[in-house]
C-alpha atoms as a PDB file:
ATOM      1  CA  UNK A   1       0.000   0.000   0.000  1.00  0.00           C
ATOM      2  CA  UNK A   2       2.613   2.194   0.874  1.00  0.00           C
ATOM      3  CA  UNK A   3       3.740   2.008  -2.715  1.00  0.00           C
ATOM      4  CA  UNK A   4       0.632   3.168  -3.917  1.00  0.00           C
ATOM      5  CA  UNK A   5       0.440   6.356  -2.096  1.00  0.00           C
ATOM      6  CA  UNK A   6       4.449   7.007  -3.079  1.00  0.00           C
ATOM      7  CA  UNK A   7       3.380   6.816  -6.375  1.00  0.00           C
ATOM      8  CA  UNK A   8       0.510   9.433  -5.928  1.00  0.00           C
ATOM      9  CA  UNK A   9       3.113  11.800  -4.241  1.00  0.00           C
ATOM     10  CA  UNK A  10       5.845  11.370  -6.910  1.00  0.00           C
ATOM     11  CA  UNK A  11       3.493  12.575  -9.414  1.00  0.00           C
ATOM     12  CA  UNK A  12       3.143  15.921  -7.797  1.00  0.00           C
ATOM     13  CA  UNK A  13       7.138  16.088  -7.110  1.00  0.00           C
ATOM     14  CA  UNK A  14       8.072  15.830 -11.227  1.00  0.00           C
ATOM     15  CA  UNK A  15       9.904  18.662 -12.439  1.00  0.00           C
ATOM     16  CA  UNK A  16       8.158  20.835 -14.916  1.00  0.00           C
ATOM     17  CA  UNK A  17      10.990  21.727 -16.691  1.00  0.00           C
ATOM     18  CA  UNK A  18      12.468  19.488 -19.332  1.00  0.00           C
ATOM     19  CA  UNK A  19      12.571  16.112 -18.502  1.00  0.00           C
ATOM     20  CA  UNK A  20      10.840  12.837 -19.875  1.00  0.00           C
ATOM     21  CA  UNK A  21      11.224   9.790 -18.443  1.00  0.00           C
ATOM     22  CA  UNK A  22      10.303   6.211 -17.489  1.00  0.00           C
ATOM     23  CA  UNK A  23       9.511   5.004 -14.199  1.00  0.00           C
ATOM     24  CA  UNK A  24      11.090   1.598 -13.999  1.00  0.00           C
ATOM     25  CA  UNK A  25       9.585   0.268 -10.674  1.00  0.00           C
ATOM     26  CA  UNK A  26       6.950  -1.872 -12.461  1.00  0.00           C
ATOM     27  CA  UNK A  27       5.464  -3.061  -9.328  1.00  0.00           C
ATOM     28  CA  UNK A  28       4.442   0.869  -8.470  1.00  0.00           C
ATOM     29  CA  UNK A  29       2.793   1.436 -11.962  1.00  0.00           C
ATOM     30  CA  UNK A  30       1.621  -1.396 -12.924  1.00  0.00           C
ATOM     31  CA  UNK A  31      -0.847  -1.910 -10.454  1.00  0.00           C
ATOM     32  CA  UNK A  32      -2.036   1.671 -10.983  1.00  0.00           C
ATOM     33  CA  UNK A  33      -2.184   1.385 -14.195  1.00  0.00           C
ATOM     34  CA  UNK A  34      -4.296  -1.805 -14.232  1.00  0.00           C
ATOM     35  CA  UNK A  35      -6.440  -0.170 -11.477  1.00  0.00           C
ATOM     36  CA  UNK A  36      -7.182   2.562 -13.805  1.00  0.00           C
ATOM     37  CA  UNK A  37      -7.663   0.672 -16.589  1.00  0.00           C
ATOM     38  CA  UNK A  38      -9.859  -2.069 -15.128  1.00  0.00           C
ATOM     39  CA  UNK A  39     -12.475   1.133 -13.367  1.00  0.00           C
ATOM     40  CA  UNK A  40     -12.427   2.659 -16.504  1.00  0.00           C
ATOM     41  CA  UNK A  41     -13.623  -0.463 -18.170  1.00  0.00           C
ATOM     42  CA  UNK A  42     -16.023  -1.966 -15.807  1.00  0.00           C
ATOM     43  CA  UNK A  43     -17.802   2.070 -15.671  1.00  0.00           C
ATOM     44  CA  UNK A  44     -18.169   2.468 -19.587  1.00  0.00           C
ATOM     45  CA  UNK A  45     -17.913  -0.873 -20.202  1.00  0.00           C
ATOM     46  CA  UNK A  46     -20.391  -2.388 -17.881  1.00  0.00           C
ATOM     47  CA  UNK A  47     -23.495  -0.765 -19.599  1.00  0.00           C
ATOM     48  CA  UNK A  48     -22.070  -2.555 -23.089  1.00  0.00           C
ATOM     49  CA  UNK A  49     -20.873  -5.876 -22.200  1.00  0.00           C
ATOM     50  CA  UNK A  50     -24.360  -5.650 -20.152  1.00  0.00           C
ATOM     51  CA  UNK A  51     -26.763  -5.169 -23.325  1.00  0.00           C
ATOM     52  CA  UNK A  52     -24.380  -7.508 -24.971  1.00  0.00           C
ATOM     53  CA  UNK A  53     -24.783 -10.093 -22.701  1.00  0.00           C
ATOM     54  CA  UNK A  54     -29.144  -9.177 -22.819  1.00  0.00           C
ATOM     55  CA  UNK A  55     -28.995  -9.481 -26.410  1.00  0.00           C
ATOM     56  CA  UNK A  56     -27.002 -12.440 -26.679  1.00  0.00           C
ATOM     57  CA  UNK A  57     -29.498 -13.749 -24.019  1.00  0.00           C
ATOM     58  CA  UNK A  58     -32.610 -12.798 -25.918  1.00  0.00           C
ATOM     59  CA  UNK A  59     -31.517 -14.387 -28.696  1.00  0.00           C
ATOM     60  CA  UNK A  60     -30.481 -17.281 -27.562  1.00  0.00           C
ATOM     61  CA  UNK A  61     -34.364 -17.446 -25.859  1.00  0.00           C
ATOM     62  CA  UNK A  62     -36.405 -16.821 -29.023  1.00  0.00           C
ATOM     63  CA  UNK A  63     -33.665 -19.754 -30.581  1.00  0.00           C
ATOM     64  CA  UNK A  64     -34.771 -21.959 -28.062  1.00  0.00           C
ATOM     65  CA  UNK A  65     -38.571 -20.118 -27.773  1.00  0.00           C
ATOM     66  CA  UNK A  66     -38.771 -20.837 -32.010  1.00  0.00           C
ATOM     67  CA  UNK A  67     -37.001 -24.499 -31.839  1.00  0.00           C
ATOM     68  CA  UNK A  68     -39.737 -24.892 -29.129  1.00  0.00           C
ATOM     69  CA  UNK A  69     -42.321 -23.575 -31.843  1.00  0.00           C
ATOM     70  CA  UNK A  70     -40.914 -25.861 -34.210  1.00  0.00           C
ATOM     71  CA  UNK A  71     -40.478 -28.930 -32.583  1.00  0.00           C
ATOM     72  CA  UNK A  72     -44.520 -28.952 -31.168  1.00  0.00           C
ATOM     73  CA  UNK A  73     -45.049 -28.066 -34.637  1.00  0.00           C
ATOM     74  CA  UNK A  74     -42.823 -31.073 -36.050  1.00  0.00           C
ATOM     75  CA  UNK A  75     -44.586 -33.296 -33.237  1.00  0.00           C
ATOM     76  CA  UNK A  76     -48.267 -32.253 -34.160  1.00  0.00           C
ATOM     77  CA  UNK A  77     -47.093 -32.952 -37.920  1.00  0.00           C
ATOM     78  CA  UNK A  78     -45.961 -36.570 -36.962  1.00  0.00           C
ATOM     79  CA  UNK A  79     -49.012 -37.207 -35.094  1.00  0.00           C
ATOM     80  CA  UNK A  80     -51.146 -36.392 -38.024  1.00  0.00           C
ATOM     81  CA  UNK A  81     -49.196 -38.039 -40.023  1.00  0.00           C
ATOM     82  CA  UNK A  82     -49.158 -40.690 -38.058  1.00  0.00           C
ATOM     83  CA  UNK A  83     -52.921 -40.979 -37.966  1.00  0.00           C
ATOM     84  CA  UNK A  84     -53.005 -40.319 -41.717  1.00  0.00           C
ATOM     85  CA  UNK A  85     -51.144 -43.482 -42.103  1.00  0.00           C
ATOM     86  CA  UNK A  86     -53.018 -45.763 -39.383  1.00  0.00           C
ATOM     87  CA  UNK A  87     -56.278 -44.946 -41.403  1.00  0.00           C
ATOM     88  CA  UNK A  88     -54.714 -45.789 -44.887  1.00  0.00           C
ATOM     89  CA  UNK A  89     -53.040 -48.801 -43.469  1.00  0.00           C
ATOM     90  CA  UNK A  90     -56.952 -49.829 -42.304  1.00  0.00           C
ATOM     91  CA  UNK A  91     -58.518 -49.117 -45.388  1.00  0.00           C
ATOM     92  CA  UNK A  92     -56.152 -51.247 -47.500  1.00  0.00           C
ATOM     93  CA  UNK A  93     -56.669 -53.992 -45.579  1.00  0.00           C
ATOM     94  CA  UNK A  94     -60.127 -53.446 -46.106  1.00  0.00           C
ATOM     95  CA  UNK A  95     -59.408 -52.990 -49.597  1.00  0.00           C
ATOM     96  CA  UNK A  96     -57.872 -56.072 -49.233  1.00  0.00           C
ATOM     97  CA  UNK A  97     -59.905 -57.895 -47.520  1.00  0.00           C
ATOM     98  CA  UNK A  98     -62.692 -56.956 -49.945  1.00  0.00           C
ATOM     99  CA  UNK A  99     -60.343 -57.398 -53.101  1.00  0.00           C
ATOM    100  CA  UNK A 100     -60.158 -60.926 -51.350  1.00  0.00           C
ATOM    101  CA  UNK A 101     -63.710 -61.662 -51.085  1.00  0.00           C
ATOM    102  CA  UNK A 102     -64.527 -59.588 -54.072  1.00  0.00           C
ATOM    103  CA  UNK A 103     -62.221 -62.067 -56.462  1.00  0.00           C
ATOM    104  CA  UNK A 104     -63.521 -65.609 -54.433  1.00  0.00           C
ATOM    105  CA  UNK A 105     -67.234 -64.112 -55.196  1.00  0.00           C
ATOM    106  CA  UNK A 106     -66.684 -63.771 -58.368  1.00  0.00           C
ATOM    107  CA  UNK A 107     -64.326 -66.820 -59.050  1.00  0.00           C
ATOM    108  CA  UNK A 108     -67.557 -68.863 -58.012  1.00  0.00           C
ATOM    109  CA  UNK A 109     -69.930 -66.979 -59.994  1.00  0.00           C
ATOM    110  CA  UNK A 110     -67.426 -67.307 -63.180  1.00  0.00           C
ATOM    111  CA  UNK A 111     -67.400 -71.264 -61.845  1.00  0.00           C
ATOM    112  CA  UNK A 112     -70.573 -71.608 -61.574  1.00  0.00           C
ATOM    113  CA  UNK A 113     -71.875 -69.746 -64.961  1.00  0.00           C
ATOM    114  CA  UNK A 114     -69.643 -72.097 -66.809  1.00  0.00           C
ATOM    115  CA  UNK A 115     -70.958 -75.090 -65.102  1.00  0.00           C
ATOM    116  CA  UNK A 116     -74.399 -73.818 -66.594  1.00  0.00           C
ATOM    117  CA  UNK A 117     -73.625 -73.267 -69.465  1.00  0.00           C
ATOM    118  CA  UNK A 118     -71.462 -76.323 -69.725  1.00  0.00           C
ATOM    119  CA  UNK A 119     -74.639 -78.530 -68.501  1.00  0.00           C
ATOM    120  CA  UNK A 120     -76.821 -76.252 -70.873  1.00  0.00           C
ATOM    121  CA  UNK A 121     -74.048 -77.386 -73.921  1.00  0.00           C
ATOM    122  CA  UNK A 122     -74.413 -81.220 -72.798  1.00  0.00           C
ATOM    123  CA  UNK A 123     -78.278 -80.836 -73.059  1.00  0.00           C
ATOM    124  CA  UNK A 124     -78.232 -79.001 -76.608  1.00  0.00           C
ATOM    125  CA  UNK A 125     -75.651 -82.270 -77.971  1.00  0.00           C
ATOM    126  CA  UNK A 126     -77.722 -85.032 -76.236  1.00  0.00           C
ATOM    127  CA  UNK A 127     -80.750 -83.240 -78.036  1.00  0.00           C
ATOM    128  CA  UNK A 128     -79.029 -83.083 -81.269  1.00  0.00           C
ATOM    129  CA  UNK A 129     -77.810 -86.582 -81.001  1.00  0.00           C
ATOM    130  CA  UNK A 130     -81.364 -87.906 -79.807  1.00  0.00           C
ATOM    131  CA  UNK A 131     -82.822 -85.886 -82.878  1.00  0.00           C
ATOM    132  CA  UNK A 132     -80.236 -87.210 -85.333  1.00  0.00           C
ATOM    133  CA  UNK A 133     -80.609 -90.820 -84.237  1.00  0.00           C
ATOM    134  CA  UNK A 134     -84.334 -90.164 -84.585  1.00  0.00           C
ATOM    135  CA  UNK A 135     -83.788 -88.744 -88.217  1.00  0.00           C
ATOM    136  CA  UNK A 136     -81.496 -91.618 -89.035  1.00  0.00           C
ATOM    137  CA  UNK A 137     -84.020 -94.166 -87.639  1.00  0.00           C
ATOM    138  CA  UNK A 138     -86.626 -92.490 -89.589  1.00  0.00           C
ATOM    139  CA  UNK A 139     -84.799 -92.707 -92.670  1.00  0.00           C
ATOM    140  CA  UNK A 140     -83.828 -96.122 -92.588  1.00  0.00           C
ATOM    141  CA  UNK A 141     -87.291 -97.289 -91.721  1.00  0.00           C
ATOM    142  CA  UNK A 142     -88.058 -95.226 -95.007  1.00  0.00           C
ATOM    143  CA  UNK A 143     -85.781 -96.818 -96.772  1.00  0.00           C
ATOM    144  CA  UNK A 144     -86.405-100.513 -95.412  1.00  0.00           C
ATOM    145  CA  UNK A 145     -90.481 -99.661 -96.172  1.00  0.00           C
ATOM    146  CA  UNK A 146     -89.529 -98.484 -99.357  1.00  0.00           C
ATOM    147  CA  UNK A 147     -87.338-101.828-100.170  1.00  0.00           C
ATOM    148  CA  UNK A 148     -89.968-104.032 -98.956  1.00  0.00           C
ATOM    149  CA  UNK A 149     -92.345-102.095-100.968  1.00  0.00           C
ATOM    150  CA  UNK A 150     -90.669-102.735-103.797  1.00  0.00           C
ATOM    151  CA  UNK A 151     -89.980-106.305-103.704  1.00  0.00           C
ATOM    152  CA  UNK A 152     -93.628-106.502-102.758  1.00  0.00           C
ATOM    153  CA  UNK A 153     -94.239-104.782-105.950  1.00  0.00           C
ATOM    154  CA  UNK A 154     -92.358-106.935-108.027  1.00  0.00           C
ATOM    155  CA  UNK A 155     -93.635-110.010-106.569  1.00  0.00           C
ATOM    156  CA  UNK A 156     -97.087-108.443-107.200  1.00  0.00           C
ATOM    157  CA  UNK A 157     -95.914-107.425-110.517  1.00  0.00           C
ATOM    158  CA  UNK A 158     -95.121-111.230-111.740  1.00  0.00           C
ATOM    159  CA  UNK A 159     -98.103-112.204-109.904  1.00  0.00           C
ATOM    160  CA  UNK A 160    -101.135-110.564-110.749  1.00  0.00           C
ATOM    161  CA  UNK A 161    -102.730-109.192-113.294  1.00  0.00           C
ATOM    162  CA  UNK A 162    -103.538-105.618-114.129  1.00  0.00           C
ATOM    163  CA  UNK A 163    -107.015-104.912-112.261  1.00  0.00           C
ATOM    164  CA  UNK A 164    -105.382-106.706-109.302  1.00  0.00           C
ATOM    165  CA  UNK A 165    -102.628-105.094-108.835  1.00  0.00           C
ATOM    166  CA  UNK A 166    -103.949-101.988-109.883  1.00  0.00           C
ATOM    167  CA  UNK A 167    -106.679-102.199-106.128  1.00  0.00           C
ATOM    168  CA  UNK A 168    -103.588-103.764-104.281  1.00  0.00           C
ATOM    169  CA  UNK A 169    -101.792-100.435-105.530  1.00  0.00           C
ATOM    170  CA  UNK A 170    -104.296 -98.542-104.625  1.00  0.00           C
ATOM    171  CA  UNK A 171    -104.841 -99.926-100.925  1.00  0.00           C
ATOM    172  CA  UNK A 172    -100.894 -99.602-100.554  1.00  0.00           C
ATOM    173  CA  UNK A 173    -101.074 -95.934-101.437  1.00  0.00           C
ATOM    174  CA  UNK A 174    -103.969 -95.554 -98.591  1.00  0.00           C
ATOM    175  CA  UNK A 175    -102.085 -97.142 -96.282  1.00  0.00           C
ATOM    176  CA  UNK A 176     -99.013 -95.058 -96.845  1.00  0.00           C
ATOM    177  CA  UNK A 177    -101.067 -91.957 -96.824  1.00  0.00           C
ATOM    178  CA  UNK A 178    -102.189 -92.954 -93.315  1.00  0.00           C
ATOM    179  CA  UNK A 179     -98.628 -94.464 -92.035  1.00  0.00           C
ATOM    180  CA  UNK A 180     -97.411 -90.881 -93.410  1.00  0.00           C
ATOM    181  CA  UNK A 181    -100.178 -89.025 -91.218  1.00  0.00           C
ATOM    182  CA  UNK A 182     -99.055 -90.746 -88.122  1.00  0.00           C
ATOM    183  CA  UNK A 183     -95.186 -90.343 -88.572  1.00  0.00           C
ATOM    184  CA  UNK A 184     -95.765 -86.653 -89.177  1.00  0.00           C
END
């Protein structure tokens, strides 16, 4: 301390007249000098590094205030979305679940249409066969009349004579008409 206040005194003893020089005890002007330096700093300085520090702090709050912001905003996003995709998940299973029943419906209706119309195709060819074994019955009974008509003809032919055979002709052709009426 007492090299403090030697310091202050020396200050008033310096000769006005001419000389410059350096005081070389650094322990009696340093501390001064820092002492100075450091008041001078914290009085004009304090109100700076003070709204330096606020704004610094302020900004660092709405950063934090607007991440805040963002992140509920971010989390309200992912909820929705999340719920967006829980109800599109659960309506393609139900798509899926109808597709599924939708393609076994109709793979029975396609199964069962053809088994109609394959049992509709069986009845048409018996039909056709019954009718052309009918027709083919028919014509050979046509043919085997006409045959034995003929040889019945001949034999009546080289047996009778004219008026006969023309009334056996004659009955034939009545009983033909009437054989026709009943076949038709």
């Amino acid at each position: 301390m007492k090299n403090v206040t030697d310091s202050f005194v020396s200050l008033g003893h310096w000769p006005s007249a001419g000389s410059f020089g350096f005081n070389t005890d650094i322990l009696a002007t340093n501390p001064i000098n820092l002492s100075v330096v450091i008041g001078v700093l914290i009085f004009f300085g304090k109100g700076v590094l003070s709204d330096l520090l606020d704004n610094r702090k302020q900004r660092i709050l709405n950063t934090i205030r607007n991440s805040e912001e963002l992140r509920g905003g971010a989390v309200e996003q992912l909820e929705k979305a999340r719920a967006r995709l829980r109800k599109v998940e659960m309506e393609a299973d139900q798509f899926r679940v109808n597709g599924y029943s939708e393609i076994e419906r109709e793979k029975w209706n396609l199964i069962n249409s053809t088994s109609k119309t394959l049992e509709q195709l069986e009845n048409y060819k018996n039909e056709t066969i019954q009718f052309e074994q009918q027709r083919a019955i028919n014509q050979v009974r046509q043919r085997v009349f006409q045959q034995a008509l003929q040889g019945a003809l001949g034999t009546l032919n080289s047996c009778l004579n004219n008026e006969l055979h023309l009334r056996t002709i004659s009955a034939n052709i009545g009983m033909l008409g009437a054989m026709k009426e009943i076949t038709d």
